[in-house]
N, C-alpha and C. Protein backbone atom coordinates (compact mmCIF):
# COMPACT_ATOMS: atom_id res chain seq x y z
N UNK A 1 67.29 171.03 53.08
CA UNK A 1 66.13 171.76 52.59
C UNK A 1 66.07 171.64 51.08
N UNK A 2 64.75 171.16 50.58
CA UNK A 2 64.72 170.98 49.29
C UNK A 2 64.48 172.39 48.31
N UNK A 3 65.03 172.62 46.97
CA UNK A 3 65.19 173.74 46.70
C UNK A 3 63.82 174.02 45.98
N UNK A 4 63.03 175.13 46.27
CA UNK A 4 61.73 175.78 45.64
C UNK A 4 61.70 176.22 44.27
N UNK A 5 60.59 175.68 43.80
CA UNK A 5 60.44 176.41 42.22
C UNK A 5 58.47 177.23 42.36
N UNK A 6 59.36 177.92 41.46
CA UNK A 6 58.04 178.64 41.08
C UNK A 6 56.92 177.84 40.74
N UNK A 7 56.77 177.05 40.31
CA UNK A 7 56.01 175.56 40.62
C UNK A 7 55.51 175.14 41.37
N UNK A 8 56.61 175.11 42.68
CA UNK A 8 55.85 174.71 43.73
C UNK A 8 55.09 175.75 44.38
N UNK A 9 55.53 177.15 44.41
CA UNK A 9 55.07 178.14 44.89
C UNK A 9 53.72 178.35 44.50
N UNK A 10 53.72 178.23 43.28
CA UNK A 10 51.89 178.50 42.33
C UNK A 10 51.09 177.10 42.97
N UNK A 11 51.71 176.10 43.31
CA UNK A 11 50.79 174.96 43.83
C UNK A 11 50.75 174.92 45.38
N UNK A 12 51.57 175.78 45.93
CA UNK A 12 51.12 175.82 47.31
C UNK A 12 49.83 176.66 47.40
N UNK A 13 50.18 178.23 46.79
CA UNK A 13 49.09 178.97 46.61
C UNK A 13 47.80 178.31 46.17
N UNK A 14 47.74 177.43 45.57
CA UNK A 14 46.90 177.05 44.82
C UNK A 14 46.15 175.87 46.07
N UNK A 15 46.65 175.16 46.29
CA UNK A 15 46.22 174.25 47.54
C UNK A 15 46.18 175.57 48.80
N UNK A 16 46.20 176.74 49.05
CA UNK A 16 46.23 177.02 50.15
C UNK A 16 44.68 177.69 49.80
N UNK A 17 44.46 178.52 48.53
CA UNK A 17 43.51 179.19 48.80
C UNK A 17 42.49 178.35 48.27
N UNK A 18 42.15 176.94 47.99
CA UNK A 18 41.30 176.04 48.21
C UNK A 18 41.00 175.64 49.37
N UNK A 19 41.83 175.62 50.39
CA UNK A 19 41.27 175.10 51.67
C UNK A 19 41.24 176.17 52.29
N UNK A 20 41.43 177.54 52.01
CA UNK A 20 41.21 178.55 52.73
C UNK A 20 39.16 178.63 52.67
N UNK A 21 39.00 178.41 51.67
CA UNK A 21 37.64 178.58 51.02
C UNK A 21 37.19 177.40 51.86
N UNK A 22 37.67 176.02 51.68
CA UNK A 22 36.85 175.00 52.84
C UNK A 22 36.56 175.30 54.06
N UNK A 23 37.81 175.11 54.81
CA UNK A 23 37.91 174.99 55.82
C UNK A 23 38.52 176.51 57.00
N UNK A 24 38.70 177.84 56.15
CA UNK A 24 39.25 178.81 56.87
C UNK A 24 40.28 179.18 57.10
N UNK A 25 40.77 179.98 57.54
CA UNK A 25 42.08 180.86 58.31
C UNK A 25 41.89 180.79 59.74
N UNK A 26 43.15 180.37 60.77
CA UNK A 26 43.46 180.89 61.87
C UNK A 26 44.67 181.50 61.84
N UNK A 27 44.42 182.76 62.57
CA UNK A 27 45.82 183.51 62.55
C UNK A 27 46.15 183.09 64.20
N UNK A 28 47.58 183.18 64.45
CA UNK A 28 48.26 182.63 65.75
C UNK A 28 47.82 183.80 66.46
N UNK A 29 47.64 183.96 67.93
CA UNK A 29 47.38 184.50 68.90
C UNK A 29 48.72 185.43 68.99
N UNK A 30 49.52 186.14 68.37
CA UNK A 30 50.93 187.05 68.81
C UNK A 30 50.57 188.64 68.30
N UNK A 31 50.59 188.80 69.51
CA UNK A 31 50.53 190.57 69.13
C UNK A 31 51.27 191.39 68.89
N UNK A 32 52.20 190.86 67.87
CA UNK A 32 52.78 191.48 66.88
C UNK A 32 52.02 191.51 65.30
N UNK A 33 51.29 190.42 65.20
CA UNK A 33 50.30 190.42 63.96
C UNK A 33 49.35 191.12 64.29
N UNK A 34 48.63 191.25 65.84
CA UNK A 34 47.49 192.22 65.84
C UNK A 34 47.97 193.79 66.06
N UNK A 35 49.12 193.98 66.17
CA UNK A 35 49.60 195.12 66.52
C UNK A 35 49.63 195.92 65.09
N UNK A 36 50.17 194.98 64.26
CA UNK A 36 50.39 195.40 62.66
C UNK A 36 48.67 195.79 62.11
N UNK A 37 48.07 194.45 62.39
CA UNK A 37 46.83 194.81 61.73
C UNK A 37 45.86 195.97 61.93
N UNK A 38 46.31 196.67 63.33
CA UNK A 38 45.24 197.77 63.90
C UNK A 38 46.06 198.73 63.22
N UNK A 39 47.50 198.87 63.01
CA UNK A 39 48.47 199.77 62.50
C UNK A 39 47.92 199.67 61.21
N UNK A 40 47.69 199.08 60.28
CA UNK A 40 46.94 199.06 59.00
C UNK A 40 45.75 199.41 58.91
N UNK A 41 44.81 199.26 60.18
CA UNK A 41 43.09 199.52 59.84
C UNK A 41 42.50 198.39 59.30
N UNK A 42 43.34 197.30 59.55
CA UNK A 42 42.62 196.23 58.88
C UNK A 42 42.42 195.25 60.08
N UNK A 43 41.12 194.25 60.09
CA UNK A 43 41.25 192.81 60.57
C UNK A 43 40.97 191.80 60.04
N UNK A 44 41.05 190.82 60.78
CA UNK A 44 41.62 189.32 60.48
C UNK A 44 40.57 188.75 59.24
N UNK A 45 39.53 189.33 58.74
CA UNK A 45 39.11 189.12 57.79
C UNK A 45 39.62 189.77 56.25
N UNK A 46 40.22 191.23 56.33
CA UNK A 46 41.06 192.00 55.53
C UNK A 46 42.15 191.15 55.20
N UNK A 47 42.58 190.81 56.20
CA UNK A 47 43.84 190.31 55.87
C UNK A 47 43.92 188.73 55.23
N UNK A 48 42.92 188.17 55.38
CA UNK A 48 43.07 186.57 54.64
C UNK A 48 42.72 186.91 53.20
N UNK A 49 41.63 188.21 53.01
CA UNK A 49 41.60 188.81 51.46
C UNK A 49 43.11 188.64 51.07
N UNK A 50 43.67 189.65 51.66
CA UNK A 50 44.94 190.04 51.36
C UNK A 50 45.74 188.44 50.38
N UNK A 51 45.92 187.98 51.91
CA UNK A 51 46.99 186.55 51.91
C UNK A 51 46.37 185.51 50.74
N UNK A 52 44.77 185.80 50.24
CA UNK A 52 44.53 184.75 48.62
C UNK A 52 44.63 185.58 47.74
N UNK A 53 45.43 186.78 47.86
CA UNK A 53 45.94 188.31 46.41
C UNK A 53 47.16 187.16 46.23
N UNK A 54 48.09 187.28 47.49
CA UNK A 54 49.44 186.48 46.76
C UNK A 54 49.41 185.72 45.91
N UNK A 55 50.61 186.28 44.79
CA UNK A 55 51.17 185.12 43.76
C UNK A 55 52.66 184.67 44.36
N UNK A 56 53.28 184.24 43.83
CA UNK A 56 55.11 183.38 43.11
C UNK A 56 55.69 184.44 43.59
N UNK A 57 55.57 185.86 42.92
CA UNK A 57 56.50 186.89 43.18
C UNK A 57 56.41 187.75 43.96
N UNK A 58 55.26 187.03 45.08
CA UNK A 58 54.97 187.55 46.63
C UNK A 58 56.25 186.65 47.52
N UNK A 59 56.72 185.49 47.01
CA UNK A 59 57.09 184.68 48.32
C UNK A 59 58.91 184.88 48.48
N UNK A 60 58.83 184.73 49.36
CA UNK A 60 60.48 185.02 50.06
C UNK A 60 61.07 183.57 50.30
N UNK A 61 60.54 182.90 51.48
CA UNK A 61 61.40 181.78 51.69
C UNK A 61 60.50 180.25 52.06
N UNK A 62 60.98 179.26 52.31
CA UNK A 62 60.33 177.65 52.43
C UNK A 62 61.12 177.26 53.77
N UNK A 63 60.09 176.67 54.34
CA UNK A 63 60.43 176.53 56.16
C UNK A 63 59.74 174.95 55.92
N UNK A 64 60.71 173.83 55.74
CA UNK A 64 60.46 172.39 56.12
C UNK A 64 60.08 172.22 57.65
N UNK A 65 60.04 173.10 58.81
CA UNK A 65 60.62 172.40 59.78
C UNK A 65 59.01 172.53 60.95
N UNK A 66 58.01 171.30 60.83
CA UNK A 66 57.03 171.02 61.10
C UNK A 66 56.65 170.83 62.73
N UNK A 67 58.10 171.26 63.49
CA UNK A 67 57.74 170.50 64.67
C UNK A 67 56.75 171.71 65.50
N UNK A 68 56.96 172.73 65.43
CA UNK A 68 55.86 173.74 66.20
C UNK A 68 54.21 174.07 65.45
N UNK A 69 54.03 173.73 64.24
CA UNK A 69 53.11 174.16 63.48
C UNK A 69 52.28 173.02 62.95
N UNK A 70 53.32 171.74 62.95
CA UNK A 70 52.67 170.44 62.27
C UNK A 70 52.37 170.22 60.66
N UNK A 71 52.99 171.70 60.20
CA UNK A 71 52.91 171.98 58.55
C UNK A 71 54.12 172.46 58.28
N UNK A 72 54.93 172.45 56.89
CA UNK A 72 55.65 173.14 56.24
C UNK A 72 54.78 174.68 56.22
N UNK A 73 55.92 175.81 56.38
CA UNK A 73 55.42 177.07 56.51
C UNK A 73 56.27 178.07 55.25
N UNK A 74 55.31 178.72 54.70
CA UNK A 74 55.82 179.63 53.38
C UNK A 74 56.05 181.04 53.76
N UNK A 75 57.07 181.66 53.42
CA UNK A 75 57.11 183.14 53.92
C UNK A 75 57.05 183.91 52.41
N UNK A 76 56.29 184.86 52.70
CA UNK A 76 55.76 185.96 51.46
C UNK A 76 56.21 187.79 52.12
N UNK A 77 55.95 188.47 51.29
CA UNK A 77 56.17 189.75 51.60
C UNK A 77 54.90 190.61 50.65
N UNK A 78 54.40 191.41 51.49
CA UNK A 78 53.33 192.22 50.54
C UNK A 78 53.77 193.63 51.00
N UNK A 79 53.52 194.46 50.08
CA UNK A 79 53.50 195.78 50.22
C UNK A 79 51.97 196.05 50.87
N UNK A 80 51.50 196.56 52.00
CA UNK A 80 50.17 196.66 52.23
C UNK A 80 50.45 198.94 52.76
N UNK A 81 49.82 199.46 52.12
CA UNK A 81 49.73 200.94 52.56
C UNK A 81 51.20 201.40 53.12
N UNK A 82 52.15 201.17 51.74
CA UNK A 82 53.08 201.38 52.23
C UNK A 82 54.51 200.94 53.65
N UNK A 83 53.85 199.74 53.57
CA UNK A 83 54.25 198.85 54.58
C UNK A 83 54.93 197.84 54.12
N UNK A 84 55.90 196.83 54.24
CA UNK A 84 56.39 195.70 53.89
C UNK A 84 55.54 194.84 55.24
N UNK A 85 55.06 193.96 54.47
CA UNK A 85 54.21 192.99 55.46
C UNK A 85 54.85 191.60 55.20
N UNK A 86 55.10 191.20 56.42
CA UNK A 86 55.91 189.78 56.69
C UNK A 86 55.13 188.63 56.40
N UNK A 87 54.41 187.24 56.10
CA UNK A 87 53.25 186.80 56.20
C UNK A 87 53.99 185.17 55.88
N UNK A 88 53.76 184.59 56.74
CA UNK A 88 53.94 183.48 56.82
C UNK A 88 52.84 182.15 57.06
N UNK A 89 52.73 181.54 56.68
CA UNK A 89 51.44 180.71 56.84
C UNK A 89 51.84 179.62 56.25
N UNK A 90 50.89 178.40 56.30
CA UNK A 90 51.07 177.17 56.57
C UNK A 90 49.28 176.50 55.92
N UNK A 91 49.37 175.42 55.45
CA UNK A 91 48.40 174.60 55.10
C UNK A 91 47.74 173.76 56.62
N UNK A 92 48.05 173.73 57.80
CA UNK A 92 47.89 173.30 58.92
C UNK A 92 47.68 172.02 58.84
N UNK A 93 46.75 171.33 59.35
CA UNK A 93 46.53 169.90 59.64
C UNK A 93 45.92 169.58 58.93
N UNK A 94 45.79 168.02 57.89
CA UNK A 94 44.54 167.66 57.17
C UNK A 94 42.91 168.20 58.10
N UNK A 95 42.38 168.80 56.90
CA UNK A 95 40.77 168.41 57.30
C UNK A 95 40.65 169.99 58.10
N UNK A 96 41.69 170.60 58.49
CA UNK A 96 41.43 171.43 59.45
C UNK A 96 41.80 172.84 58.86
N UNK A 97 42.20 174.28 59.58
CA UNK A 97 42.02 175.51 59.21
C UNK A 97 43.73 175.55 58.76
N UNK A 98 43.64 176.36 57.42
CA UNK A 98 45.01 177.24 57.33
C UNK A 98 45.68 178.03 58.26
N UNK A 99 46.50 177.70 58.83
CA UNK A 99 47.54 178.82 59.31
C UNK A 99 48.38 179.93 59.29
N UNK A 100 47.89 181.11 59.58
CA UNK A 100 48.90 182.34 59.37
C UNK A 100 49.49 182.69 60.92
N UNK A 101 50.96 182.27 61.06
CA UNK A 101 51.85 182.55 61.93
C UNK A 101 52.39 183.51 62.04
N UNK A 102 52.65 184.30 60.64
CA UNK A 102 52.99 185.33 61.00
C UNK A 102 52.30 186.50 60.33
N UNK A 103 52.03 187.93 60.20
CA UNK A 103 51.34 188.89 59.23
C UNK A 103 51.94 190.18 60.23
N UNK A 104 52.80 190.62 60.29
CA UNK A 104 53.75 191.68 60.40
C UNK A 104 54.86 192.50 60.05
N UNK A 105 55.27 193.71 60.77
CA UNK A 105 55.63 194.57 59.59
C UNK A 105 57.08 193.56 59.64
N UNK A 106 57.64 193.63 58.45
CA UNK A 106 59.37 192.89 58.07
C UNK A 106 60.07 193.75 59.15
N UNK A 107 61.05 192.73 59.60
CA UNK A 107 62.08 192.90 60.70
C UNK A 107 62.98 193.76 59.58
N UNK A 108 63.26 193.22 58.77
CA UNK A 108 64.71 193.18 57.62
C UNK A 108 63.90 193.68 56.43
N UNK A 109 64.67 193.88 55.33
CA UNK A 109 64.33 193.84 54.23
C UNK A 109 63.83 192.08 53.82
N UNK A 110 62.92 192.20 53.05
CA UNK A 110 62.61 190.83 52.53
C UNK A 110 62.96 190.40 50.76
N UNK A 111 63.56 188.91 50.63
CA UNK A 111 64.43 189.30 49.41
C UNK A 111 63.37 188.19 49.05
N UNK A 112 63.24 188.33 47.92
CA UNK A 112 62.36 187.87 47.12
C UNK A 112 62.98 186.80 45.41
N UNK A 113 62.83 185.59 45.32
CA UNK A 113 63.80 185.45 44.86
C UNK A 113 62.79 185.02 43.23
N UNK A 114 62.04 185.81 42.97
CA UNK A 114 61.06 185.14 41.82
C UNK A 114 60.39 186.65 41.25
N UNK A 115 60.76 187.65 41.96
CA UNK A 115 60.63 188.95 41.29
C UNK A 115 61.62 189.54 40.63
């Protein structure tokens, strides 16, 4: 696994919420993200607001491993209403919609290595 810089983090963000604006958000079908989101009062439109707020010192960890998603996947942590929110997402396929795999409450504490 190659090691992350804050660099790359500001240019993922940066390529994600450009093609968020093209081409959209799909969030994965697991109702653990819709379970969170009704637990917040928010939906799937709230929440892609949310996920183009993130900066650098939102993100937790870098997931190389493409074989279920077809993208490298970024894990972030937001405070949302007192909540630690898990949020994982992905640039998805050329040409096609961003991916959010995950948007639920943190299992664990989430360590953050740029705050």
């Amino acid at each position: 696994m190659k090691e992350i810089t804050i660099d790359d983090v500001k240019s993922f963000l940066n390529s994600m919420n450009v093609k968020i604006d093209i081409y959209g958000m799909v969030f994965a079908e697991r109702q653990r993200c819709q379970e969170t989101m009704r637990m917040l009062g928010i939906n799937e439109i709230v929440a892609k607001s949310i996920i183009k707020t993130l900066d650098a010192t939102d993100f937790s960890k870098y997931f190389d491993d493409t074989t279920q998603w077809g993208c490298d996947l970024w894990a972030f942590g937001k405070d949302i209403n007192g909540e630690e929110i898990y949020i994982k997402i992905g640039l998805g396929l050329p040409n096609r919609q961003t991916v959010c795999v995950s948007f639920h409450r943190a299992d664990f504490p989430i360590q953050y290595p740029f705050k």
